[in-house]
Protein backbone atom coordinates (compact mmCIF):
# COMPACT_ATOMS: atom_id res chain seq x y z
CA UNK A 1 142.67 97.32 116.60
CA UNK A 2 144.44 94.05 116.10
CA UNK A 3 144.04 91.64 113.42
CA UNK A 4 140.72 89.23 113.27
CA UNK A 5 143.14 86.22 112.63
CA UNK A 6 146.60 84.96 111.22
CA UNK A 7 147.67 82.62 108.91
CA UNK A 8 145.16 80.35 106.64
CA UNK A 9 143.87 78.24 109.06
CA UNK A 10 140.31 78.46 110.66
CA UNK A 11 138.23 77.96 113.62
CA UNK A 12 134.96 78.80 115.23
CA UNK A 13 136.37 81.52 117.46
CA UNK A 14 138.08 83.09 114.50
CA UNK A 15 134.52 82.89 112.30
CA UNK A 16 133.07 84.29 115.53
CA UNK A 17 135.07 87.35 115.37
CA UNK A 18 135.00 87.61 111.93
CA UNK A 19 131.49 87.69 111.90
CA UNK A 20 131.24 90.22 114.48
CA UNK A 21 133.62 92.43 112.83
CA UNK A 22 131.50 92.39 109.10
CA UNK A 23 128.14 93.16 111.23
CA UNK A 24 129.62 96.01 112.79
CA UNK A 25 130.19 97.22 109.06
CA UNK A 26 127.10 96.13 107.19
CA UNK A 27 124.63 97.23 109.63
CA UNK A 28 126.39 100.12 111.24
CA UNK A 29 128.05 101.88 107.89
CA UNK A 30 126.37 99.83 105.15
CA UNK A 31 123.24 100.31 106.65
CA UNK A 32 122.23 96.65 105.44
CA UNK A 33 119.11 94.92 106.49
CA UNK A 34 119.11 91.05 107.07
CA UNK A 35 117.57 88.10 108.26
CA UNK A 36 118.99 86.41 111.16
CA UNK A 37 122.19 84.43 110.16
CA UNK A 38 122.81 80.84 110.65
CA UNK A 39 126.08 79.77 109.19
CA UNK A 40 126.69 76.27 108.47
CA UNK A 41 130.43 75.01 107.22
CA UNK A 42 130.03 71.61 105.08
CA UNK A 43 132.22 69.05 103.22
CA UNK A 44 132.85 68.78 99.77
CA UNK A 45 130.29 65.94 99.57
CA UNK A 46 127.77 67.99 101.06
CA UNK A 47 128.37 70.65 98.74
CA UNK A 48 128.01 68.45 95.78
CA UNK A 49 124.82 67.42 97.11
CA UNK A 50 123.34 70.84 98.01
CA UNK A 51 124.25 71.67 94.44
CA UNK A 52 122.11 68.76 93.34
CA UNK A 53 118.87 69.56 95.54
CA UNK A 54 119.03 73.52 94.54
CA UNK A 55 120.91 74.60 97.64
CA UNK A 56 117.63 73.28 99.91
CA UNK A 57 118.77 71.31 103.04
CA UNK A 58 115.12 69.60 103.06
CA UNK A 59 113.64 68.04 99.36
CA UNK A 60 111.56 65.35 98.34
CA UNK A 61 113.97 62.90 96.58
CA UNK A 62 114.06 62.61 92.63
CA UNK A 63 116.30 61.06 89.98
CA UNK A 64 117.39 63.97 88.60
CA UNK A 65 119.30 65.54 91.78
CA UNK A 66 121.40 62.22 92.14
CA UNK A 67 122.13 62.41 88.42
CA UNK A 68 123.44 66.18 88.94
CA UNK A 69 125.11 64.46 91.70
CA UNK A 70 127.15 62.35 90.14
CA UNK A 71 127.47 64.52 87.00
CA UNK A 72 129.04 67.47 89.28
CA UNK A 73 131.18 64.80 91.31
CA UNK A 74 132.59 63.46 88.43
CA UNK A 75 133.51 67.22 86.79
CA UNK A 76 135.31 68.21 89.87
CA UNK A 77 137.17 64.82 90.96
CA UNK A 78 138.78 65.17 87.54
CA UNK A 79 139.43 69.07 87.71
CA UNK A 80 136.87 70.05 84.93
CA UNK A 81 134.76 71.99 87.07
CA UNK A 82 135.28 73.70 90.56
CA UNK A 83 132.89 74.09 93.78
CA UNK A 84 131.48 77.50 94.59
CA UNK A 85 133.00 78.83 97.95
CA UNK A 86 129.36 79.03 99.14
CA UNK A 87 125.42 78.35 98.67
CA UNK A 88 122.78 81.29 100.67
CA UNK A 89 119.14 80.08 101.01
CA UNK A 90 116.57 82.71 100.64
CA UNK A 91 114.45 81.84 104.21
CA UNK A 92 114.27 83.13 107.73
CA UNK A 93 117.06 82.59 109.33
CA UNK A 94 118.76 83.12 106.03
CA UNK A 95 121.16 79.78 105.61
CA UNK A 96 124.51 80.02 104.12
CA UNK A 97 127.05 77.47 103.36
CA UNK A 98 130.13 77.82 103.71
CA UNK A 99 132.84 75.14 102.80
CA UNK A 100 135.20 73.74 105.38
CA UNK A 101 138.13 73.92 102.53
CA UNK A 102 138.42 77.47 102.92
CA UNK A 103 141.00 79.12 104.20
CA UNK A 104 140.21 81.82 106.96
CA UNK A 105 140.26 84.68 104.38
CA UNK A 106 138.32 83.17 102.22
CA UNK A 107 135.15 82.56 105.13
CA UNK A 108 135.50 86.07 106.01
CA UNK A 109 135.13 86.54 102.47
CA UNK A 110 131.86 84.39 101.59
CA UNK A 111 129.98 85.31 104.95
CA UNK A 112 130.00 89.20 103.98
CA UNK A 113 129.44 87.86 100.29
CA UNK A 114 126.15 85.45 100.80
CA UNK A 115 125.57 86.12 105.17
CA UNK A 116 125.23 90.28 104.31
CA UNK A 117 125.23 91.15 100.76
CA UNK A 118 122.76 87.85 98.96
CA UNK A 119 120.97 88.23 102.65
CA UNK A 120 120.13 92.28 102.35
CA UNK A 121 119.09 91.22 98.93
CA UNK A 122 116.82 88.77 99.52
CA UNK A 123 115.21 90.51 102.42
CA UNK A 124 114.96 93.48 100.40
CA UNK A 125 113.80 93.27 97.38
CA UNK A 126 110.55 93.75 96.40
CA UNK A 127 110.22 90.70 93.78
CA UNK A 128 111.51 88.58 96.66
CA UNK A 129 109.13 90.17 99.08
CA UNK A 130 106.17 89.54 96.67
CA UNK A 131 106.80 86.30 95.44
CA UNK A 132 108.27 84.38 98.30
CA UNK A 133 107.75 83.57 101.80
CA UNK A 134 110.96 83.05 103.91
CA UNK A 135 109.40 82.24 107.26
CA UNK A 136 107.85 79.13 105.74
CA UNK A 137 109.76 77.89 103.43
CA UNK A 138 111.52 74.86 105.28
CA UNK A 139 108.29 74.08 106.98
CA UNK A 140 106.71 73.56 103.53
CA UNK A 141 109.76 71.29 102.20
CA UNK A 142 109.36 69.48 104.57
CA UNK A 143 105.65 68.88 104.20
CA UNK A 144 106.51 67.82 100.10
CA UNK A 145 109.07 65.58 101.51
CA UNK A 146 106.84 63.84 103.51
CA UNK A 147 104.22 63.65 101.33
CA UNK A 148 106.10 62.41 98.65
CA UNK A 149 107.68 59.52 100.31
CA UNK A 150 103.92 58.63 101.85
CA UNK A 151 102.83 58.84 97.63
CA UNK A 152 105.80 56.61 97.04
CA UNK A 153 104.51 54.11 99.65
CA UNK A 154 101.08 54.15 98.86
CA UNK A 155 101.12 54.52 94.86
CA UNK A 156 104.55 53.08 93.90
CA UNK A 157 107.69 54.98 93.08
CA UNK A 158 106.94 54.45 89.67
CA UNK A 159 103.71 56.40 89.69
CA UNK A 160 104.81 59.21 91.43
CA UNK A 161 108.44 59.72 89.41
CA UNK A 162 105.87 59.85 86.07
CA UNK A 163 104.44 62.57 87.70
CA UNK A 164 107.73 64.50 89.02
CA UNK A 165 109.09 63.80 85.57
CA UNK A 166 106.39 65.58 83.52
CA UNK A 167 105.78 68.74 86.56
CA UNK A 168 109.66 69.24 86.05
CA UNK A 169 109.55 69.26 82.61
CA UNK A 170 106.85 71.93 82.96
CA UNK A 171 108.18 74.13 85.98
CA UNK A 172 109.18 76.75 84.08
CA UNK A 173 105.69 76.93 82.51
CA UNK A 174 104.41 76.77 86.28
CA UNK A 175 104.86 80.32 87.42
CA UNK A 176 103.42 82.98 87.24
CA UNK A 177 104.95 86.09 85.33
CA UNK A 178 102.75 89.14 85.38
CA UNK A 179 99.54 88.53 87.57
CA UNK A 180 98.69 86.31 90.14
CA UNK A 181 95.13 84.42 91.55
CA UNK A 182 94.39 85.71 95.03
CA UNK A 183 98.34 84.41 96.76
CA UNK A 184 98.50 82.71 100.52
CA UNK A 185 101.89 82.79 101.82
CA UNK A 186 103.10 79.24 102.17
CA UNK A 187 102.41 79.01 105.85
CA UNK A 188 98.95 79.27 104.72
CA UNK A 189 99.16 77.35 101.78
CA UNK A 190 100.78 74.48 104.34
CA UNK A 191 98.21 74.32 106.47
CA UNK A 192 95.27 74.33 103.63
CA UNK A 193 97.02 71.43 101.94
CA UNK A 194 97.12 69.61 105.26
CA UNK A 195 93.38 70.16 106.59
CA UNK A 196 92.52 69.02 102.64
CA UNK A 197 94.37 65.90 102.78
CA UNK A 198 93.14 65.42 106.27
CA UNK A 199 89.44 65.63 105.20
CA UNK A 200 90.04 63.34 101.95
CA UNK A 201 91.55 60.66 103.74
CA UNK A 202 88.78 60.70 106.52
CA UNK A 203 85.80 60.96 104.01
CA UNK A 204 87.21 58.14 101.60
CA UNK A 205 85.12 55.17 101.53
CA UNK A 206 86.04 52.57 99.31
CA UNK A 207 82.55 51.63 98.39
CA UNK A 208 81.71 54.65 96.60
CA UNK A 209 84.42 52.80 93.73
CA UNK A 210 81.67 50.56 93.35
CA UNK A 211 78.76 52.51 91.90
CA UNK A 212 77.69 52.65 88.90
CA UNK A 213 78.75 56.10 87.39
CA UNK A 214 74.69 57.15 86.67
CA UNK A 215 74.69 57.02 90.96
CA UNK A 216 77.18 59.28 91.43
CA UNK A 217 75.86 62.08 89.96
CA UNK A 218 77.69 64.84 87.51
CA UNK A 219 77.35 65.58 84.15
CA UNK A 220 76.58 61.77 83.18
CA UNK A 221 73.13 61.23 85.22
CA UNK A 222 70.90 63.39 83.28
CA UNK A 223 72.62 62.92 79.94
CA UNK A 224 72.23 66.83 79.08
CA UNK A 225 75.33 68.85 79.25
CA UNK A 226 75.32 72.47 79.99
CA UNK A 227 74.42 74.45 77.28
CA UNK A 228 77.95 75.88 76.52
CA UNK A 229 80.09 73.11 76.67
CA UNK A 230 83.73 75.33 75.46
CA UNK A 231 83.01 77.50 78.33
CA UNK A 232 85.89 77.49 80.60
CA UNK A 233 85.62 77.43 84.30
CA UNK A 234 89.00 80.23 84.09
CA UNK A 235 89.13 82.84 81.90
CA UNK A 236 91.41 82.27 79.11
CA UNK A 237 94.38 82.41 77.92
CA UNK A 238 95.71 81.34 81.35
CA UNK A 239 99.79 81.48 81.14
CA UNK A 240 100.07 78.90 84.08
CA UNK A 241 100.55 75.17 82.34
CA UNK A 242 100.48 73.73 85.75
CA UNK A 243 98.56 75.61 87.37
CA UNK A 244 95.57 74.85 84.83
CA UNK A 245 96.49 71.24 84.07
CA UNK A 246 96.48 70.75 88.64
CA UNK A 247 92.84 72.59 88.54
CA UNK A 248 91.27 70.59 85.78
CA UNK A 249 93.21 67.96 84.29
CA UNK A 250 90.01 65.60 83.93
CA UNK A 251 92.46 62.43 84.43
CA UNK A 252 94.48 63.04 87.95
CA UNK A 253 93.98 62.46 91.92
CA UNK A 254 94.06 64.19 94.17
CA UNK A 255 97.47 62.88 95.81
CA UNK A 256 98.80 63.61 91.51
CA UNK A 257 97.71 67.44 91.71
CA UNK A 258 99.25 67.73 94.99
CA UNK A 259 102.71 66.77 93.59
CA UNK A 260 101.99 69.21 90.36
CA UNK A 261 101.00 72.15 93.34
CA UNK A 262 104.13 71.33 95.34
CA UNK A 263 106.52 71.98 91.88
CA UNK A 264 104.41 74.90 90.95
CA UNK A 265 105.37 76.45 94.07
CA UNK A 266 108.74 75.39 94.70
CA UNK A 267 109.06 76.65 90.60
CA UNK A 268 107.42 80.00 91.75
CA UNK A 269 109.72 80.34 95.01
CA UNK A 270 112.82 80.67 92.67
CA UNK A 271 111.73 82.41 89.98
CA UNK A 272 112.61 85.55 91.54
CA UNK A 273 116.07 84.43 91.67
CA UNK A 274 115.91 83.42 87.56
CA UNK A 275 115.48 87.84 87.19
CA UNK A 276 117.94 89.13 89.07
CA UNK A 277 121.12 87.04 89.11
CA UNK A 278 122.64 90.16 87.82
CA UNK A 279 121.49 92.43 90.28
CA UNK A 280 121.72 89.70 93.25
CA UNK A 281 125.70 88.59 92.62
CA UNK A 282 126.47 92.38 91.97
CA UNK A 283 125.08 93.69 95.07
CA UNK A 284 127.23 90.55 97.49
CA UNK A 285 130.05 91.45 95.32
CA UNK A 286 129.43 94.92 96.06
CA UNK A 287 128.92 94.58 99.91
CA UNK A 288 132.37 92.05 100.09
CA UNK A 289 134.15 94.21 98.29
CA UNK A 290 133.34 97.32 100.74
CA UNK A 291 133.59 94.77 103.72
CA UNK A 292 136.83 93.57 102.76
CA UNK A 293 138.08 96.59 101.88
CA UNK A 294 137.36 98.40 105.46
CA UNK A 295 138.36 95.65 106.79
CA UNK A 296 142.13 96.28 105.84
CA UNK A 297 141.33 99.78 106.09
CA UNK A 298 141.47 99.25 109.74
CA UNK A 299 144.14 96.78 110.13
CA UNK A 300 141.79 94.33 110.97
CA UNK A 301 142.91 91.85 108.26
CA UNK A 302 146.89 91.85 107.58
CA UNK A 303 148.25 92.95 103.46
CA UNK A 304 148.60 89.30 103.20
CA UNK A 305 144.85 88.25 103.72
CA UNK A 306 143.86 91.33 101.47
CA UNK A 307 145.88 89.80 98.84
CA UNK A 308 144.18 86.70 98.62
CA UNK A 309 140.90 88.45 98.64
CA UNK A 310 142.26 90.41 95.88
CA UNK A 311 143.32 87.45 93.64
CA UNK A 312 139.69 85.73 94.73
CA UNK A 313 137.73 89.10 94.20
CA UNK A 314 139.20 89.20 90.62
CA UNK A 315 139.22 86.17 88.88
CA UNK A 316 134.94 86.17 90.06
CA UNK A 317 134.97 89.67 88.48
CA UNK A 318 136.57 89.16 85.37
CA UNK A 319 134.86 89.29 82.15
CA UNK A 320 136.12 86.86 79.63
CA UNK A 321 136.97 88.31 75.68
CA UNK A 322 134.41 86.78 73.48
CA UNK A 323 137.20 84.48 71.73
CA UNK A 324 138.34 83.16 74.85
CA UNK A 325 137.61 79.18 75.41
CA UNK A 326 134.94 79.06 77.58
CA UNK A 327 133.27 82.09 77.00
CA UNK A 328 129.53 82.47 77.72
CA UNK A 329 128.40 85.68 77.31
CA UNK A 330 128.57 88.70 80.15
CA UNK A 331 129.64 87.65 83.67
CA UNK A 332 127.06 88.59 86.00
CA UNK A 333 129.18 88.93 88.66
CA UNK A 334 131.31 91.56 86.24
CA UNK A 335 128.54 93.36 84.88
CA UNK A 336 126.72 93.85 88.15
CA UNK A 337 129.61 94.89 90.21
CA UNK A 338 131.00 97.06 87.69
CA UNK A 339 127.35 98.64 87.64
CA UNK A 340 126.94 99.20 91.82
CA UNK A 341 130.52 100.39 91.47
CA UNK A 342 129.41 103.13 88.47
CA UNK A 343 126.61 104.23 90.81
CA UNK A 344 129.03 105.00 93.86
CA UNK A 345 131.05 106.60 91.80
CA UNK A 346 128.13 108.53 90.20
CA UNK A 347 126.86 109.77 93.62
CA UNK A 348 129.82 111.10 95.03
CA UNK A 349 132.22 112.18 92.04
CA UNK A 350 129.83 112.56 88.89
CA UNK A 351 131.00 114.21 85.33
CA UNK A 352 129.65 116.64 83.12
CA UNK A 353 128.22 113.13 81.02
CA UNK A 354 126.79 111.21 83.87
CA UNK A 355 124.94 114.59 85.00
CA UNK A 356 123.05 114.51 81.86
CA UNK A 357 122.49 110.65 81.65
CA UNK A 358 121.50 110.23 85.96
CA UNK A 359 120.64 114.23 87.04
CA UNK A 360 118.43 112.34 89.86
CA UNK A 361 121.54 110.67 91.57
CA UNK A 362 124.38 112.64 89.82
CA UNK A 363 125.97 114.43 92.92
CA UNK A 364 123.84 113.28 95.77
CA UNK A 365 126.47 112.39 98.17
CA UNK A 366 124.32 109.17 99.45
CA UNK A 367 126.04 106.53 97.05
CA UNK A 368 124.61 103.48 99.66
CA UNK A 369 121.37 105.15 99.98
CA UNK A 370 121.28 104.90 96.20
CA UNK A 371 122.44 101.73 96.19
CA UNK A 372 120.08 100.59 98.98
CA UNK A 373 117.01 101.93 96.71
CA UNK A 374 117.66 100.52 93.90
CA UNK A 375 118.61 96.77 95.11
CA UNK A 376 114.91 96.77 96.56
CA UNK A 377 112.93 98.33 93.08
CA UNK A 378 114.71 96.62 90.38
CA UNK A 379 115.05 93.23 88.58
CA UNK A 380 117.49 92.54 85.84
CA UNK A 381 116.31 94.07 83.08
CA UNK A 382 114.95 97.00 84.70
CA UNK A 383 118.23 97.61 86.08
CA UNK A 384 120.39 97.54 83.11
CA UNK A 385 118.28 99.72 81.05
CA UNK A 386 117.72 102.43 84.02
CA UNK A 387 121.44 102.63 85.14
CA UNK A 388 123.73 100.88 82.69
CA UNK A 389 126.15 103.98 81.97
CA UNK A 390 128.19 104.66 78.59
CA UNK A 391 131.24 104.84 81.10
CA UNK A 392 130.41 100.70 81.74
CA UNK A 393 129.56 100.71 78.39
CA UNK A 394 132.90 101.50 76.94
CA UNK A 395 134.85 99.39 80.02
CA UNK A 396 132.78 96.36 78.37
CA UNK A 397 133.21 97.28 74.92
CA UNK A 398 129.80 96.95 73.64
CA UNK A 399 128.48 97.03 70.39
CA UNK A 400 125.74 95.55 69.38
CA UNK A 401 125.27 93.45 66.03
CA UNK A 402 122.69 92.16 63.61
CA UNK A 403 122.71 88.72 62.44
CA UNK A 404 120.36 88.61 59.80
CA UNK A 405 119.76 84.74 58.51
CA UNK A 406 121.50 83.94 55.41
CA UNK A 407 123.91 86.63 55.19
CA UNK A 408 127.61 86.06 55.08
CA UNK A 409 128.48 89.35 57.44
CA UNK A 410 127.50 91.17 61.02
CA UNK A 411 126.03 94.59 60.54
CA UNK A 412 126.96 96.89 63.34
CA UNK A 413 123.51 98.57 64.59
CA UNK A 414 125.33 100.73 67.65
CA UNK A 415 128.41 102.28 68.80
CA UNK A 416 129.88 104.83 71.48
CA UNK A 417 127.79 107.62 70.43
CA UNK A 418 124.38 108.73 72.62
CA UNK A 419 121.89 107.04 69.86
CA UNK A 420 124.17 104.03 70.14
CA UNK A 421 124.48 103.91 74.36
CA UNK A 422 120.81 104.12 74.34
CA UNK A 423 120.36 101.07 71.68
CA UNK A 424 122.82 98.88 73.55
CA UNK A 425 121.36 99.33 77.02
CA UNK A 426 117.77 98.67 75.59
CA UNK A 427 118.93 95.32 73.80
CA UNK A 428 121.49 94.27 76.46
CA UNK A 429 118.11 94.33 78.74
CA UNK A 430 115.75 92.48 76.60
CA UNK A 431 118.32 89.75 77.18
CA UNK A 432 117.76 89.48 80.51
CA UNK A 433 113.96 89.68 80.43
CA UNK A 434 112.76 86.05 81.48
CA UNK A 435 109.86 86.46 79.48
CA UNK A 436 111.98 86.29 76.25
CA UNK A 437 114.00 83.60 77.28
CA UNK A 438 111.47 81.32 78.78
CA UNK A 439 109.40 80.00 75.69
CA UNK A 440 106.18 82.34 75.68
CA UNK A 441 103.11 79.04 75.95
CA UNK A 442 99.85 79.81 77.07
CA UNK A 443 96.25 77.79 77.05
CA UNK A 444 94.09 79.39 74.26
CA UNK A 445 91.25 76.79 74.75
CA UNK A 446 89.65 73.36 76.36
CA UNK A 447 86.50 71.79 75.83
CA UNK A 448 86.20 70.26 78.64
CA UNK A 449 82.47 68.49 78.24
CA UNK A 450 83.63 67.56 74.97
CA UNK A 451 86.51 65.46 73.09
CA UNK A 452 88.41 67.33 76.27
CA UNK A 453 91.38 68.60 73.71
CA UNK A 454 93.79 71.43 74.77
CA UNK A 455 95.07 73.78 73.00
CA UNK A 456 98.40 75.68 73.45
CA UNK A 457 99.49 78.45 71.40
CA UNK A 458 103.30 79.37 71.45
CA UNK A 459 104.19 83.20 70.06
CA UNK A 460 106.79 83.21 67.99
CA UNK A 461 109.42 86.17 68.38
CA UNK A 462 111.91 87.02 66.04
CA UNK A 463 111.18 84.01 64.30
CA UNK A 464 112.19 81.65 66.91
CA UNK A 465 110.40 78.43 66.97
CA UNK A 466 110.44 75.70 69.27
CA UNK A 467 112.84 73.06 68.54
CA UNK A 468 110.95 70.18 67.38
CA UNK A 469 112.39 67.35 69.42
CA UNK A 470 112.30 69.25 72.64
CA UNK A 471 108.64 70.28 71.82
CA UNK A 472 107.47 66.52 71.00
CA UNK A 473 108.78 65.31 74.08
CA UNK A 474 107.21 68.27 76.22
CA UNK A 475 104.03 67.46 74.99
CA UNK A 476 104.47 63.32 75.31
CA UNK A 477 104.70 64.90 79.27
CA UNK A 478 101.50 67.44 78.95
CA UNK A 479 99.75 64.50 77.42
CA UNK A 480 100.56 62.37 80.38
CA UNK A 481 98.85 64.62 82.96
CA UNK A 482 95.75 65.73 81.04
CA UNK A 483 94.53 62.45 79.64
CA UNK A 484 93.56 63.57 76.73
CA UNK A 485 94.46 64.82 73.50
CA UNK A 486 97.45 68.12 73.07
CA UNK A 487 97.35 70.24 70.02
CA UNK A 488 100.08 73.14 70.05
CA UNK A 489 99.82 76.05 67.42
CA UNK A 490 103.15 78.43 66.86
CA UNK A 491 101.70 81.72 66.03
CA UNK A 492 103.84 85.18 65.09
CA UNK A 493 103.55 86.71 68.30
CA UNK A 494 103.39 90.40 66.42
CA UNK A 495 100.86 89.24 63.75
CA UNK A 496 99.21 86.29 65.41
CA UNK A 497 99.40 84.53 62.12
CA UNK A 498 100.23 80.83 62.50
CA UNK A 499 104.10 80.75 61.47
CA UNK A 500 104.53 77.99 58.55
CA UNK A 501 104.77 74.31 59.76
CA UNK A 502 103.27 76.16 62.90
CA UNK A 503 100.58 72.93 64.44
CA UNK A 504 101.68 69.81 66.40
CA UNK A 505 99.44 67.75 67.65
CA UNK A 506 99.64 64.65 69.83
CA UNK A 507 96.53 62.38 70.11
């Protein structure tokens, strides 16, 4: 066969082919499944600004993504930071970006990387699959953009940035982690939030502003509350900040709670993405490695091209030593091709040791079958602690440590024996287990015929406490949207006795 291209230089026939020659080998010997592909090459402004807006082509527009803007500009105009070759959206067509600075190699590169490998992933997996809706995605960005700007118009930009400010502040309290209420896909969600608006707007009189509140019926116009005024109209505790504070925040409209639902669900769309950065980077390193690799196999790409793949492919993989400047814990990128590479291995040339830690995929001569599975039925921590293997184990050197508060010295709680494999894996994947690094806040209680205060109870593990500045200031934006007053209780979350210094309240 002859070569794809030659030399560094790119153009649209030479992506064509390339292209053409990576789907042959994802779908034909991979046996990848993927959305339709729409590849877009962009500038380095455009980059910088797709960085800023989360990668989405169509957003509502907010301070905060021009200050990341400008922030990122800044960092990589004076060499402190660099771009990333490319940016994959998870929707149907699945969009990746790919930057016009790269050298031919380096497209071929990125396409199998995000077009293929993020693209399999996303279609694939079953958190993605349950949480997300790819079809309707742009159709619904497009519906907050628009309704944004029209809240801008109507209310003033000031009125709707306090309420972006506060729902950002709260998006990562505005998902939901381990149930769900009854869950339209976001075509349906679209077209509910449209016929709702529709009916408001056409049912809105402003007369009815002008009646006394006894007229207008309610609680207020026969002066006798229900009989169980702390009743709750959800049962409780409800995990969902903004979900409860858009359902009965006793102080909003209706155009307010339809900002808070539009960051609850954009904060819900990429939460899948928060648990398996691991497993999503390792599995389009995985599937560009293989790509490339074939490629060159047959002669399709020259030694020179596979080179610079090599040096690229390398200096992504590499895990950084813990005293090395810049060092920020475990490259996901390492860890999680290092992992899909174990598992190949595993499958087709196993030893005596990973027959007795894997005897379900030790020797089954199906490595991408394997491989396949286990990209669709596993998040992050999941992963780690179901195929991390004391061979990756001892490539990483891991130990793990105890840091006990107030001692001078580490205590070493695990090494390379099988108690000690089987205590690192475990505590390598609580760290990637959102739920302990998202702060874990829930609403105990409301009485909402009465003074209308909420409570929020935060449990404490392993002793850590919120920090107190953060916490004020998260509140101040709680406040804001409920009207009322905010008391927060820190409770042990083993115990559920309140920690010491454990109660803020803001009035």
């Amino acid at each position: 066969m002859s070569l794809l291209y030659e030399g560094r230089e790119w153009n649209f026939d030479k992506l064509k082919r390339a292209y053409d020659a990576i789907e042959e080998i994802a779908l034909g010997e991979l046996g990848l499944d993927i959305y339709p592909n729409q590849i877009e090459v962009i500038t380095v402004e455009q980059m910088l600004d797709a960085y800023a807006s989360n990668g989405m082509p169509v957003l509502y527009h907010h301070w905060s993504f021009g200050k990341r803007f400008v922030r990122d500009e800044i960092l990589y105009r004076k060499g402190y930071q660099g771009l990333a070759y490319e940016i994959v959206i998870n929707s149907d067509p699945c969009i990746s970006y790919i930057m016009e600075e790269n050298s031919m190699t380096m497209q071929t590169l990125v396409m199998a990387h995000a077009a293929f490998g993020h693209n399999h992933f996303f279609k694939n997996n079953n958190l993605f699959r349950q949480w997300t809706d790819a079809k309707a995605i742009f159709a619904y960005l497009a519906f907050a953009r628009d309704f944004i700007a029209r809240c801008e118009e109507r209310h003033g930009a000031e009125a709707v940035e306090r309420i972006l400010d506060a729902a950002h502040a709260l998006q990562l309290q505005g998902v939901n982690r381990y149930t769900r209420q009854s869950r339209r896909n976001l075509a349906e969600e679209l077209l509910r939030e449209k016929e709702r608006l529709s009916y408001e707007e056409s049912s809105w009189n402003p007369l009815w502003g002008t009646l006394p509140a006894s007229k207008r019926g309610g609680a207020q116009s026969s002066g006798k509350p229900p009989a169980d005024e702390r009743t709750p109209p959800i049962e409780l505790p409800e995990e969902n900040l903004l979900y409860f504070i858009e359902k009965y925040s006793p102080s909003l409209h209706g155009w307010e709670r339809e900002i808070l639902r539009i960051v609850r669900i954009l904060a819900q769309y990429f939460y899948p993405q928060r648990q398996t950065k691991v497993m999503n980077e390792g599995c389009a390193t995985f599937v560009h490695y293989e790509i490339m690799s074939r490629l060159h196999d047959k002669k399709r790409i020259d030694d020179g091209s596979f080179l610079e793949f090599l040096e690229s492919h390398t200096s992504v993989t590499r895990q950084p030593a813990f005293h090395e400047r810049g060092y920020g814990g475990l490259n996901p990128y390492a860890l999680g091709f290092a992992v899909m590479r174990d598992i190949q291995r595993i499958c087709s040339e196993p030893t005596a040791e990973d027959r007795q830690w894997f005897p379900d995929i030790a020797g089954n001569g199906d490595p991408f079958g394997t491989l396949r599975g286990v990209w669709a039925n596993y998040r992050d921590e999941s992963f780690i602690l179901q195929f991390l293997s004391p061979k990756v184990i001892r490539d990483f050197r891991m130990i793990a440590l105890r840091d006990d508060e107030g001692l001078p010295y580490f205590e070493v709680t695990a090494i390379h024996d099988e108690a000690g494999y089987r205590a690192i894996r475990a505590a390598l994947a609580r760290d990637y287990e959102c739920a302990r690094q998202d702060p874990e806040i829930e609403i105990a209680d409301v009485n909402l015929l009465g003074d209308r205060e909420l409570l929020l109870v935060h449990k404490v593990h392993g002793g850590q406490k919120l920090e107190p500045k953060s916490l004020n200031s998260t509140l101040r934006h709680i406040r804001a949207l409920w009207g009322y007053r905010v008391r927060l209780r820190e409770v042990d979350a083993e115990t559920g006795e309140l920690v010491p210094e454990g109660e803020t309240a803001l009035a």
